[in-house]
PDB file of N, CA and C in Angstrom:
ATOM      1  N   UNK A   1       0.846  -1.170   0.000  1.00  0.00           N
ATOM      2  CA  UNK A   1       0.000   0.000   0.000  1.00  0.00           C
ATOM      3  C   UNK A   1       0.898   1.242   0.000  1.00  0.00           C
ATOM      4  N   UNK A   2       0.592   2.039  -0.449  1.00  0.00           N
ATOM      5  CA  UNK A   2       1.084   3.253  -0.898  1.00  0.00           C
ATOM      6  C   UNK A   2       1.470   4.258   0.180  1.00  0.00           C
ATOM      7  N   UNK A   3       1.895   5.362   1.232  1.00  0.00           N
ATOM      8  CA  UNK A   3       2.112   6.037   1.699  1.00  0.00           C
ATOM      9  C   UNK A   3       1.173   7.261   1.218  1.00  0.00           C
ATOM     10  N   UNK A   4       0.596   7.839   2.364  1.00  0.00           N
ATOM     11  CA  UNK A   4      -0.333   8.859   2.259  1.00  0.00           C
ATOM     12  C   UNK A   4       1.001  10.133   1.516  1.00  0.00           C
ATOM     13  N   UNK A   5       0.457  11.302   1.536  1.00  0.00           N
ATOM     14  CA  UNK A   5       1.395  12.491   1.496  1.00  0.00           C
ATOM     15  C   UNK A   5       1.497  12.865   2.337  1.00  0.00           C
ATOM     16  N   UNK A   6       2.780  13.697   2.477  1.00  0.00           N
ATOM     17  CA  UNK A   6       2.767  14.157   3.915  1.00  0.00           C
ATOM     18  C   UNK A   6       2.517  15.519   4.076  1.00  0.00           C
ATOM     19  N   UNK A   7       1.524  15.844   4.629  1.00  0.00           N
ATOM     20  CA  UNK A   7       1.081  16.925   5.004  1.00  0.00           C
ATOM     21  C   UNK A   7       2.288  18.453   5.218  1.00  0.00           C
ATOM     22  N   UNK A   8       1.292  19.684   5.566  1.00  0.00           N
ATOM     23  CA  UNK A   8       2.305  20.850   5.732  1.00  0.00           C
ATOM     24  C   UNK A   8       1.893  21.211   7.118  1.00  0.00           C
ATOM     25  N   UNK A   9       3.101  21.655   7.763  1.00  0.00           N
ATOM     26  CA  UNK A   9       2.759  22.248   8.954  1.00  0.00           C
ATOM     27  C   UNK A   9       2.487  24.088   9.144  1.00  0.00           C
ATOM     28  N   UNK A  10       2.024  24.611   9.706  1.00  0.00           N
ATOM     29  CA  UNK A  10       2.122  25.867   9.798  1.00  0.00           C
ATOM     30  C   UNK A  10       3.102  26.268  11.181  1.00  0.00           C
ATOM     31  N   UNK A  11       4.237  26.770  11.214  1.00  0.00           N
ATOM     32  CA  UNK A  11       4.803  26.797  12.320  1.00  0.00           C
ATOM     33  C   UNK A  11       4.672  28.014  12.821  1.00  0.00           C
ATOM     34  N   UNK A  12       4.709  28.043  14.635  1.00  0.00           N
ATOM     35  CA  UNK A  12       4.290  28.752  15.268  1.00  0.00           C
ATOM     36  C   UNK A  12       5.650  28.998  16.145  1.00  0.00           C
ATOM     37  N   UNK A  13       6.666  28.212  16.376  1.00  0.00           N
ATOM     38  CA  UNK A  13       7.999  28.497  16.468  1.00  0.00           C
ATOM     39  C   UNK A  13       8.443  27.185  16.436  1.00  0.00           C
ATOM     40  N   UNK A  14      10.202  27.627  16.568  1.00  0.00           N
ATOM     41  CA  UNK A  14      11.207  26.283  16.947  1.00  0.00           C
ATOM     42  C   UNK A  14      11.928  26.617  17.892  1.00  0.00           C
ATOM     43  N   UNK A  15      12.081  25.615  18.686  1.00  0.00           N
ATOM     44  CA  UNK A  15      13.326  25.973  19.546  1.00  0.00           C
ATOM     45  C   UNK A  15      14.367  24.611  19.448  1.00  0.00           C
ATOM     46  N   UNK A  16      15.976  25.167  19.946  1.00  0.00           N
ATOM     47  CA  UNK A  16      16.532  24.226  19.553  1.00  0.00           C
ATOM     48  C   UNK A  16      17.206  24.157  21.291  1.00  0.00           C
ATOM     49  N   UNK A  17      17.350  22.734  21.760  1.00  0.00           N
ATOM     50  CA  UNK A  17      17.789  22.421  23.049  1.00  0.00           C
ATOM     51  C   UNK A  17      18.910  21.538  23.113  1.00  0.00           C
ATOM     52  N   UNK A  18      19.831  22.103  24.079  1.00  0.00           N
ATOM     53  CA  UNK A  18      20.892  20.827  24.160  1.00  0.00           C
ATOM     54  C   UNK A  18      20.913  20.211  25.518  1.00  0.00           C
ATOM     55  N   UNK A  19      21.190  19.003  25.187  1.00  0.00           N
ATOM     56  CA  UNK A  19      21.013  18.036  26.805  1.00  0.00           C
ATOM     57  C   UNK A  19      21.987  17.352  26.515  1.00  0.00           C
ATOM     58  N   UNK A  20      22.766  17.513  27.772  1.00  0.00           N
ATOM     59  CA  UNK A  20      24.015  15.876  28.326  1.00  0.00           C
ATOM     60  C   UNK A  20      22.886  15.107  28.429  1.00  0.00           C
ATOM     61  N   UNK A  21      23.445  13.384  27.814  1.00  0.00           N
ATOM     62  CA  UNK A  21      22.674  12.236  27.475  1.00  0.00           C
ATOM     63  C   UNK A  21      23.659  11.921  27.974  1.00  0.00           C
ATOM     64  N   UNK A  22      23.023  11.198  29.103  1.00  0.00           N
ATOM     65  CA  UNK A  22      23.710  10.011  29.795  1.00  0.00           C
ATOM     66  C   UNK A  22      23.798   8.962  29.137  1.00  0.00           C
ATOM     67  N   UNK A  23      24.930   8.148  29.141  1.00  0.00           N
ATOM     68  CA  UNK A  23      24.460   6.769  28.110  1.00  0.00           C
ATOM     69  C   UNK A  23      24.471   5.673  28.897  1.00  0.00           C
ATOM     70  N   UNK A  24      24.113   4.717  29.217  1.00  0.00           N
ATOM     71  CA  UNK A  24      23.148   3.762  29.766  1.00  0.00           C
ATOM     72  C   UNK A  24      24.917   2.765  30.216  1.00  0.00           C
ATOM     73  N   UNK A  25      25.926   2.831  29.133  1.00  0.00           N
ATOM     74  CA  UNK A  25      26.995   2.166  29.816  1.00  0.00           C
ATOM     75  C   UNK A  25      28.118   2.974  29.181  1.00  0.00           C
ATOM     76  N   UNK A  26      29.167   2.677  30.173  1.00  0.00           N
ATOM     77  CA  UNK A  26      30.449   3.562  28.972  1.00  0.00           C
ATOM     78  C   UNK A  26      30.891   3.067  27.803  1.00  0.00           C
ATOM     79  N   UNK A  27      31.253   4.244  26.849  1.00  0.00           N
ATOM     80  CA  UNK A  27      31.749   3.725  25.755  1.00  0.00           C
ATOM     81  C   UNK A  27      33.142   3.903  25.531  1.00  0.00           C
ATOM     82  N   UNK A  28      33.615   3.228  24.887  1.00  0.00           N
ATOM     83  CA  UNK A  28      34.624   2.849  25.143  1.00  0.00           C
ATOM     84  C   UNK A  28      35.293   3.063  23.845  1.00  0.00           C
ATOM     85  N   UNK A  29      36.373   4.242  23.930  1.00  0.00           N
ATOM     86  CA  UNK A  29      37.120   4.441  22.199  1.00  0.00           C
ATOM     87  C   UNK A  29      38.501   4.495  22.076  1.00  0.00           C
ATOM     88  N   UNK A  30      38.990   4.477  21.165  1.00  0.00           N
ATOM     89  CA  UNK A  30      40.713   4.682  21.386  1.00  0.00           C
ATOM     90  C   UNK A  30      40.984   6.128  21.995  1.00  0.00           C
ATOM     91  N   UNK A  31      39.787   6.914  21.800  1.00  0.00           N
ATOM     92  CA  UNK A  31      40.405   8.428  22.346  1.00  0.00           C
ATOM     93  C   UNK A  31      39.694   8.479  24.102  1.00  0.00           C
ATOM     94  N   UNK A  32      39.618   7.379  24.792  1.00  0.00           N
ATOM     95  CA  UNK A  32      38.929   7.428  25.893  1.00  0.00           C
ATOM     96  C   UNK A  32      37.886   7.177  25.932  1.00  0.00           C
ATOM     97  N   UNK A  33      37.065   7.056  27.039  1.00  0.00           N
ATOM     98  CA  UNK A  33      35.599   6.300  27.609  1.00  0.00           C
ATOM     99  C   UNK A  33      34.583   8.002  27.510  1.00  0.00           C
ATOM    100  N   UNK A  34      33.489   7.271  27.187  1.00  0.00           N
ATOM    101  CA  UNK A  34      32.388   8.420  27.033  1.00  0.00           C
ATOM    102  C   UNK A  34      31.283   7.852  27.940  1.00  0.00           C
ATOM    103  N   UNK A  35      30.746   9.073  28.923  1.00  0.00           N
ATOM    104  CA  UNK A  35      29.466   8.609  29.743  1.00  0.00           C
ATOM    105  C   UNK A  35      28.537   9.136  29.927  1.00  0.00           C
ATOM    106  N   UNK A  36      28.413   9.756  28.836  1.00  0.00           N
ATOM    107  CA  UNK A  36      27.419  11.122  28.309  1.00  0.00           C
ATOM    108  C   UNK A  36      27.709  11.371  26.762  1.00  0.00           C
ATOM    109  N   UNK A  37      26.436  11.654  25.905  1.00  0.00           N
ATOM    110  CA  UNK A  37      26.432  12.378  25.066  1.00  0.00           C
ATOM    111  C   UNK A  37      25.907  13.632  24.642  1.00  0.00           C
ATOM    112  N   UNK A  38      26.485  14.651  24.275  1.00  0.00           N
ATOM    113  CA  UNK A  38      25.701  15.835  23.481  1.00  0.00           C
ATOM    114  C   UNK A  38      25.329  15.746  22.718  1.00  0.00           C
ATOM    115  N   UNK A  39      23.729  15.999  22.969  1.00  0.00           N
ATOM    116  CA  UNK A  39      22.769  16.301  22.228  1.00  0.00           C
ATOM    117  C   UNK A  39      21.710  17.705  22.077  1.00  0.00           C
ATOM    118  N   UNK A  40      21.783  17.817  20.527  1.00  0.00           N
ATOM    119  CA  UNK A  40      21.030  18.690  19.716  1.00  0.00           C
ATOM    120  C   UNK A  40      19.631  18.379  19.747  1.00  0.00           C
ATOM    121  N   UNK A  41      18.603  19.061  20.278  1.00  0.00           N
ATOM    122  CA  UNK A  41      17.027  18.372  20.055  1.00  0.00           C
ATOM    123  C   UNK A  41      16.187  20.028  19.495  1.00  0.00           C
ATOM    124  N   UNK A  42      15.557  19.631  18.628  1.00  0.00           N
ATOM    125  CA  UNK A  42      15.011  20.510  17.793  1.00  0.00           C
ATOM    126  C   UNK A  42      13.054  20.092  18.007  1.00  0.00           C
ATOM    127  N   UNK A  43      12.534  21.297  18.846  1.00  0.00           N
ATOM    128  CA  UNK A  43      11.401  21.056  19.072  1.00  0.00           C
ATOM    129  C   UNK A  43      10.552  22.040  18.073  1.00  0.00           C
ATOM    130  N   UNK A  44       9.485  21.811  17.323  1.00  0.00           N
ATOM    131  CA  UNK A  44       8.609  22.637  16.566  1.00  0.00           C
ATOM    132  C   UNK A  44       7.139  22.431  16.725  1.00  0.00           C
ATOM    133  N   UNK A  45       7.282  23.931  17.250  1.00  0.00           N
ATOM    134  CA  UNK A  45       5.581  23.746  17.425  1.00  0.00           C
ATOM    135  C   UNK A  45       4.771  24.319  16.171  1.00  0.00           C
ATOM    136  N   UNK A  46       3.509  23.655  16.202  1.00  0.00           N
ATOM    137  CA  UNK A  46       2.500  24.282  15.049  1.00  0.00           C
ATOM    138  C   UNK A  46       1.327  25.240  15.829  1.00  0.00           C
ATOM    139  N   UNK A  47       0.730  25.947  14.547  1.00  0.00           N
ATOM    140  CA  UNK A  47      -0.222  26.762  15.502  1.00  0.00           C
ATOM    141  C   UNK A  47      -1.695  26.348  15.702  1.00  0.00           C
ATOM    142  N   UNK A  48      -1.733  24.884  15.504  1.00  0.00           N
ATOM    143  CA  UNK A  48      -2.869  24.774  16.315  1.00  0.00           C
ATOM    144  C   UNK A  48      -2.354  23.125  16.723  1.00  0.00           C
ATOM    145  N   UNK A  49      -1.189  23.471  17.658  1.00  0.00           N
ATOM    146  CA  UNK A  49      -0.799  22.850  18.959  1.00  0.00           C
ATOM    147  C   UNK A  49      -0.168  21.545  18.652  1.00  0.00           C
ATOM    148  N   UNK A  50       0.491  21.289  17.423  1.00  0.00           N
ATOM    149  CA  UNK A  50       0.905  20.482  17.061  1.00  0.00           C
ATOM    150  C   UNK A  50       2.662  20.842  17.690  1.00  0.00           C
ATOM    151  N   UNK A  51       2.814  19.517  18.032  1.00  0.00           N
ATOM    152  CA  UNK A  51       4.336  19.922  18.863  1.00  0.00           C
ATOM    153  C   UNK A  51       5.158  18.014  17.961  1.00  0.00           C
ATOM    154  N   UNK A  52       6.294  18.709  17.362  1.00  0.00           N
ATOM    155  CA  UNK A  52       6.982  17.623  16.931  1.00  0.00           C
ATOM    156  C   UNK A  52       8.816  17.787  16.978  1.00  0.00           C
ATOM    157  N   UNK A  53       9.458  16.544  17.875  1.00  0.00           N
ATOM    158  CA  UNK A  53      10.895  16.709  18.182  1.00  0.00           C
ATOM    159  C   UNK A  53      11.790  15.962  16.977  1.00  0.00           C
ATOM    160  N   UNK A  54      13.205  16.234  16.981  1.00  0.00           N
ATOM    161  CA  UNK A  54      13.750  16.142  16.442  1.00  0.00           C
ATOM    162  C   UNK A  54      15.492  15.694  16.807  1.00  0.00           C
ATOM    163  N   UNK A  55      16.415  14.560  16.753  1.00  0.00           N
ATOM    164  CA  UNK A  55      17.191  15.006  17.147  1.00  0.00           C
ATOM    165  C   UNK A  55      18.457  14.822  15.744  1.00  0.00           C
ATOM    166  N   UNK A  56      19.493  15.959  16.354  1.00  0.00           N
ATOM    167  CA  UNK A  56      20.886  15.923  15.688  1.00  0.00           C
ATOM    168  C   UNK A  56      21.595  15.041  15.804  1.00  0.00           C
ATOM    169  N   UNK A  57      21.899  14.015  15.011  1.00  0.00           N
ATOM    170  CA  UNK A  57      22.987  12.869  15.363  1.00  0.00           C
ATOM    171  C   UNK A  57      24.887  13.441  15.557  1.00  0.00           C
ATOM    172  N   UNK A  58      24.847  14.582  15.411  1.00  0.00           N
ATOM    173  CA  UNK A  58      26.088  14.663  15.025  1.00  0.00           C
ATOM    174  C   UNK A  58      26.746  14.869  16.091  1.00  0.00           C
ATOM    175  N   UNK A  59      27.658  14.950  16.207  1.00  0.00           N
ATOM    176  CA  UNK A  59      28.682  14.319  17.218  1.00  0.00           C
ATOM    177  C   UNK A  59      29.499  16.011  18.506  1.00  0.00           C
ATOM    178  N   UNK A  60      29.776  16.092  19.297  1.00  0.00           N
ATOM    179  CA  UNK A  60      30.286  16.996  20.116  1.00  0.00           C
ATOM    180  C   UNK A  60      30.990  17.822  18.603  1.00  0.00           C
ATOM    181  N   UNK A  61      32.291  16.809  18.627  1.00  0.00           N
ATOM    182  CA  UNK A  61      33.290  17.586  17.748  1.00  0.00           C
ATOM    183  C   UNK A  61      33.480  16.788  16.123  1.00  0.00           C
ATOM    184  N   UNK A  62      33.984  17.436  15.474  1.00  0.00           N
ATOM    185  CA  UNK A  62      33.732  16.511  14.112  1.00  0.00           C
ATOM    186  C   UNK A  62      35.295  15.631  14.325  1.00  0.00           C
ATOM    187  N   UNK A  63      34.708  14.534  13.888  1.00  0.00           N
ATOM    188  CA  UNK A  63      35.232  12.964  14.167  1.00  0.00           C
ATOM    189  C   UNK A  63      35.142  12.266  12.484  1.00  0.00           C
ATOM    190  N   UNK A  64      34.037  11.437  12.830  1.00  0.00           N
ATOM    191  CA  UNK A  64      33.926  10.808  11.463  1.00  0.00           C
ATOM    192  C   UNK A  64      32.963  11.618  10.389  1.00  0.00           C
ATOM    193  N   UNK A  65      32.338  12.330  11.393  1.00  0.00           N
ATOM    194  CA  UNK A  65      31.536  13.573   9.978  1.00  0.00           C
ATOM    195  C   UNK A  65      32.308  14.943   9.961  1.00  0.00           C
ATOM    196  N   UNK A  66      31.567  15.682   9.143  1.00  0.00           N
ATOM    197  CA  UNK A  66      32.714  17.335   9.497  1.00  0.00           C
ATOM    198  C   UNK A  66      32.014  17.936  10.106  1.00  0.00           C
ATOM    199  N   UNK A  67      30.214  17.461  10.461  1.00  0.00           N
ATOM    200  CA  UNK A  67      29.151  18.253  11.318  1.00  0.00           C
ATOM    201  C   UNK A  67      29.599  18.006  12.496  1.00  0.00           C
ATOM    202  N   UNK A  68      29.734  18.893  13.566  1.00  0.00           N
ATOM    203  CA  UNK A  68      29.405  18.926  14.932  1.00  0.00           C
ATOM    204  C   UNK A  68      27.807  19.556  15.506  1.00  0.00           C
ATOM    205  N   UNK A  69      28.098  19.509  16.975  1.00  0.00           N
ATOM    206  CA  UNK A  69      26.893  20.227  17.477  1.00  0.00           C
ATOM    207  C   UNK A  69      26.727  21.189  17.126  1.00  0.00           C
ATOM    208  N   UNK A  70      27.833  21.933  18.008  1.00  0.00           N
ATOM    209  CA  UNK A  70      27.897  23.101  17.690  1.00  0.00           C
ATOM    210  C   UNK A  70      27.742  24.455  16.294  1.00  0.00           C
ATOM    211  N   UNK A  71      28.186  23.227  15.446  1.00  0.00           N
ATOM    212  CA  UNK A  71      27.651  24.093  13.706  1.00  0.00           C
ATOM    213  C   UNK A  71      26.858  23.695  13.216  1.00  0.00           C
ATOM    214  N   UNK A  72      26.151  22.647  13.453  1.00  0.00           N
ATOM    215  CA  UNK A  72      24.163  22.211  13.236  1.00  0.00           C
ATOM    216  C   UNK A  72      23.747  23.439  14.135  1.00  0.00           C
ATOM    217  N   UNK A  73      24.110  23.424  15.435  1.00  0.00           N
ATOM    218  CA  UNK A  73      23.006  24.819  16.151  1.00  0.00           C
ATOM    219  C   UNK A  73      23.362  25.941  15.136  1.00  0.00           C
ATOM    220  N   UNK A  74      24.329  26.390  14.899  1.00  0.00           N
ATOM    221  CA  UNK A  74      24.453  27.284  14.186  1.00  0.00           C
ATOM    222  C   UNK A  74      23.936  27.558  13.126  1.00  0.00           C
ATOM    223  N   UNK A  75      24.061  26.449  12.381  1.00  0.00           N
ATOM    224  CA  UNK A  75      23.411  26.353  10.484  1.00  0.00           C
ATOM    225  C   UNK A  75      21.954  26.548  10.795  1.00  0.00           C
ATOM    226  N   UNK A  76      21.089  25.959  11.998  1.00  0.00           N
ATOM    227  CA  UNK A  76      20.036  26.307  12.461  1.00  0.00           C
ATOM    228  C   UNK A  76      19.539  27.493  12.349  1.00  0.00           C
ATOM    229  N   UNK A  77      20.601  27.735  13.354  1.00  0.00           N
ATOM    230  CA  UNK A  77      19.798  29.236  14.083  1.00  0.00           C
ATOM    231  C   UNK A  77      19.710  30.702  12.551  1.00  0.00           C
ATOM    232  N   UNK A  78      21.229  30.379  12.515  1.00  0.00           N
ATOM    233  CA  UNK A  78      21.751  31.712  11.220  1.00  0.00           C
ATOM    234  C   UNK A  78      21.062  31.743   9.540  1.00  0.00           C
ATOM    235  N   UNK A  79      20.980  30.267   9.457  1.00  0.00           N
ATOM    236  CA  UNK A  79      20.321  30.165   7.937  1.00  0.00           C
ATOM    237  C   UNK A  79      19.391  29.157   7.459  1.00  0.00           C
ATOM    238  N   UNK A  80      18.747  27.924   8.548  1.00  0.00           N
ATOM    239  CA  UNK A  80      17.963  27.478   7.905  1.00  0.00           C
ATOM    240  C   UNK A  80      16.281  28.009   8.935  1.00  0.00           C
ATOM    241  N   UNK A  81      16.910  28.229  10.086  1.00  0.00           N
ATOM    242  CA  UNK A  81      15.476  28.774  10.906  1.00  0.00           C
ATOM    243  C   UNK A  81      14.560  30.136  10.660  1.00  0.00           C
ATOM    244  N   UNK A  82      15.775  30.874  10.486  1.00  0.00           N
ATOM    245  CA  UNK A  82      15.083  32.397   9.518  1.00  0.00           C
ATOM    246  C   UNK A  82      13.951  31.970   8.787  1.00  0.00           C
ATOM    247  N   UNK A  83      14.576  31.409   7.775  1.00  0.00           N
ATOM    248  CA  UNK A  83      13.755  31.243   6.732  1.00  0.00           C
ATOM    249  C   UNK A  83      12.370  30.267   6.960  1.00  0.00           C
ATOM    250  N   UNK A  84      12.643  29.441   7.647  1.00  0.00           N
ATOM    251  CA  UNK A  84      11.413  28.519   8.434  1.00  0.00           C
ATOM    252  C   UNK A  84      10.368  29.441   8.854  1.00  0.00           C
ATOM    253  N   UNK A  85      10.549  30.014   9.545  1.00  0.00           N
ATOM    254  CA  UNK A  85       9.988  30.574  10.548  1.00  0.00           C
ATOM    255  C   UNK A  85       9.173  32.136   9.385  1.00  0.00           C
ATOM    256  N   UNK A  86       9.363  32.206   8.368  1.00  0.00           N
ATOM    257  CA  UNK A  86       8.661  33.129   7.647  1.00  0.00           C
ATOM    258  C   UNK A  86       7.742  32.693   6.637  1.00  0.00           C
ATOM    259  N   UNK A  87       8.192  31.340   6.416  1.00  0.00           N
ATOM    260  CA  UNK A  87       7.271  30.893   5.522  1.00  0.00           C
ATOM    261  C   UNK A  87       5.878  30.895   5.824  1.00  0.00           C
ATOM    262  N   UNK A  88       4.932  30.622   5.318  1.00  0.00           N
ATOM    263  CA  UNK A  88       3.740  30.281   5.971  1.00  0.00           C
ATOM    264  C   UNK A  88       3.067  28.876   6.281  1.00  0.00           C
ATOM    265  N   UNK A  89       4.028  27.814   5.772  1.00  0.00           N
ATOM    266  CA  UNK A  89       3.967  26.383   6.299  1.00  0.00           C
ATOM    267  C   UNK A  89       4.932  26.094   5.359  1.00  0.00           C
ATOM    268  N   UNK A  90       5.632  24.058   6.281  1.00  0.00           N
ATOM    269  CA  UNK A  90       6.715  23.647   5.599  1.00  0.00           C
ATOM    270  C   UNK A  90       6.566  22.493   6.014  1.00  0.00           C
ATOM    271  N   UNK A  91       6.659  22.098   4.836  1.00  0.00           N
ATOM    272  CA  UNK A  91       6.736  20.273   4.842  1.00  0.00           C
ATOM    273  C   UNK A  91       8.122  20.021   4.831  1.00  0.00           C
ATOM    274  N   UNK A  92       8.337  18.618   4.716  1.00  0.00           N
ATOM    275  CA  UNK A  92       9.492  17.787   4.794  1.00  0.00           C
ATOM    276  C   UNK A  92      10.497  18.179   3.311  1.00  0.00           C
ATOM    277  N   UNK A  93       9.511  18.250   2.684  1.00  0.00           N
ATOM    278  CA  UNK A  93      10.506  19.098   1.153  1.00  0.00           C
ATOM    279  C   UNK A  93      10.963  19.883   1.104  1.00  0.00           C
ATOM    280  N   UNK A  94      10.512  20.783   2.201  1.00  0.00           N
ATOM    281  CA  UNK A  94      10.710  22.336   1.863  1.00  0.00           C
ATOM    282  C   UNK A  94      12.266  22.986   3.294  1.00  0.00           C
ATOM    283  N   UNK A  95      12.953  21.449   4.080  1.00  0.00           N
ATOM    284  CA  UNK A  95      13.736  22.604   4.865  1.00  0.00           C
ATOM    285  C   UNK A  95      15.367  22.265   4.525  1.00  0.00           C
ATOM    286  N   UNK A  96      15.397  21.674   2.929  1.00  0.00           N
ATOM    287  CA  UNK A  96      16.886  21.785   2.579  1.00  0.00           C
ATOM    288  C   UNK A  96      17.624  22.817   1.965  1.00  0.00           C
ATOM    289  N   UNK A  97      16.194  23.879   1.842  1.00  0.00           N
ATOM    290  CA  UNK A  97      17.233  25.564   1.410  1.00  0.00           C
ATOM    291  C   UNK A  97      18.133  26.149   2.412  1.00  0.00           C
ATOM    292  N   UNK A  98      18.985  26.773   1.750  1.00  0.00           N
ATOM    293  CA  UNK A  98      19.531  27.681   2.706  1.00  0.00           C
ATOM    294  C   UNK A  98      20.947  26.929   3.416  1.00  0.00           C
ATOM    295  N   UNK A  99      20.805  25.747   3.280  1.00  0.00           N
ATOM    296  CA  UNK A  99      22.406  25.391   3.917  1.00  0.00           C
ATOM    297  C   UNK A  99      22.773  24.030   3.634  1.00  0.00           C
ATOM    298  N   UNK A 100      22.918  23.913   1.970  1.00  0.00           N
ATOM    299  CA  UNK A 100      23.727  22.846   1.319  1.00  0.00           C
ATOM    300  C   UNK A 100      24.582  22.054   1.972  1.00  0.00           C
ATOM    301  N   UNK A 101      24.519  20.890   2.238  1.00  0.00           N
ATOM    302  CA  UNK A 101      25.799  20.609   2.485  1.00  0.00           C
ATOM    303  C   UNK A 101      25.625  20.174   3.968  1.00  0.00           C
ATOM    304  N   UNK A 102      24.737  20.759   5.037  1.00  0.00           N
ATOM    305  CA  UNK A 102      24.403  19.842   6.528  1.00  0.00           C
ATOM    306  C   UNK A 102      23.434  19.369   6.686  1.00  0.00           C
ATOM    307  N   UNK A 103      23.947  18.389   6.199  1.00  0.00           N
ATOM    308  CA  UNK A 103      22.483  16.973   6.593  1.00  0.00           C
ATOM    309  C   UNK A 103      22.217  17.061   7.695  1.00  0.00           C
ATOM    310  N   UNK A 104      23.075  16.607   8.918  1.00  0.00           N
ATOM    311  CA  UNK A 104      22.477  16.257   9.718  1.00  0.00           C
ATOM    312  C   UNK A 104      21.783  17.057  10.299  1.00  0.00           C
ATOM    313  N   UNK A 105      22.274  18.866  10.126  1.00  0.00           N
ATOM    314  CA  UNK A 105      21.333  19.976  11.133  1.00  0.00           C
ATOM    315  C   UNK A 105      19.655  19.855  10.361  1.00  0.00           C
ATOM    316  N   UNK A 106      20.295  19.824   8.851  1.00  0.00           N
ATOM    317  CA  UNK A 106      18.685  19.525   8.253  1.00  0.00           C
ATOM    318  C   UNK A 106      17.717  18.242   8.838  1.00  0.00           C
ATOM    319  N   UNK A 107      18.793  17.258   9.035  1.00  0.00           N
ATOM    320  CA  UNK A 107      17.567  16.188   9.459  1.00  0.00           C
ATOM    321  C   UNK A 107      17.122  16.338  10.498  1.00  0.00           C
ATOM    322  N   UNK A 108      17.769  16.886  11.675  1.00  0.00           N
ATOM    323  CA  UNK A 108      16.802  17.001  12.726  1.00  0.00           C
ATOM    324  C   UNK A 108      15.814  17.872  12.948  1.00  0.00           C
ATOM    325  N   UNK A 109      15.868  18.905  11.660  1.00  0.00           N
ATOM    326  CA  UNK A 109      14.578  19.215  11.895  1.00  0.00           C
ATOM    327  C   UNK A 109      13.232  18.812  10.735  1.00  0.00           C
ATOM    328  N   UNK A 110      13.960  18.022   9.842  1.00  0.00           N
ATOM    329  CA  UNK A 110      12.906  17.260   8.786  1.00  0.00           C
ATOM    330  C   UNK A 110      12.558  16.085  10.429  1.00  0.00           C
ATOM    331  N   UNK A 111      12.907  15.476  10.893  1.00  0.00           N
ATOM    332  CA  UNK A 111      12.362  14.640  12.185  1.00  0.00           C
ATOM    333  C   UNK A 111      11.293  15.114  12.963  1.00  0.00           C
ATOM    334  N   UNK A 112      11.728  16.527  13.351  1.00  0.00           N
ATOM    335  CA  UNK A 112      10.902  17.338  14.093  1.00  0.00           C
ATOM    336  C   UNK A 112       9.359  17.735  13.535  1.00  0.00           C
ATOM    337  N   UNK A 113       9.401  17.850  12.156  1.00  0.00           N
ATOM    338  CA  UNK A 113       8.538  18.263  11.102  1.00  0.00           C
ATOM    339  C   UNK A 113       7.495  17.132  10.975  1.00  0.00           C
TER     340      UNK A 113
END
C-alpha cells in the first residue's frame, strides 16, 4: 500500500535544546571512555498545537563527519530557521534551502517536522 502524502505544517515556532545524554553504559574508544552524550534536540511547534521533536545525530566535535553540534546549532539558528519561521507552512521538502551541504542539522529538523 502506498504512503499517504505528507502533510504541511504551519509553524508557530522552533526551539533548539541541548542536553548531556547520559548513556546507559560507557563507551569505550581509542580516544577514551564516554558517559554522556551531546545532544542537539530541535522542538517545533504548530499553531494549532501540534508539537513535533527532532534530534541531531552529530557528534560533540567533528570525528567521522565534518558536522558537529555546535555548527548544526548554528546552520540552524543563522540560515535554515530564519527562513522557516517566515514561511507560511513547511513540509518535509521544503527545509533543505539555505544550507547545502548539513544533513544532519537539516535532518533534525525534517524529524521534528
Amino acid at each position: 500500500m502506498p504512503l499517504a502524502p505528507l502533510g504541511r505544517l504551519a509553524v508557530a515556532a522552533v526551539e533548539l535544546r541541548r542536553v548531556a545524554m547520559p548513556l546507559i553504559q560507557p563507551f569505550h574508544t581509542a580516544d577514551g571512555i564516554r558517559c554522556e552524550r551531546d545532544v542537539l534536540l530541535v522542538r517545533v511547534l504548530g499553531t494549532e498545537g501540534e508539537e513535533g521533536w527532532g534530534e541531531c545525530v552529530a557528534e560533540a566535535a567533528p570525528g567521522y563527519a565534518s558536522e558537529y553540534v555546535d555548527g548544526c546549532a548554528h546552520v540552524l539558528r543563522s540560515f535554515v530557521l530564519p527562513g522557516v519561521l517566515e514561511w507560511s507552512s513547511i513540509g518535509v521538502d521544503g527545509v533543505h534551502l539555505g544550507a547545502p551541504g548539513h544533513e544532519m542539522a537539516q535532518a533534525a529538523l525534517v524529524d521534528a517536522v
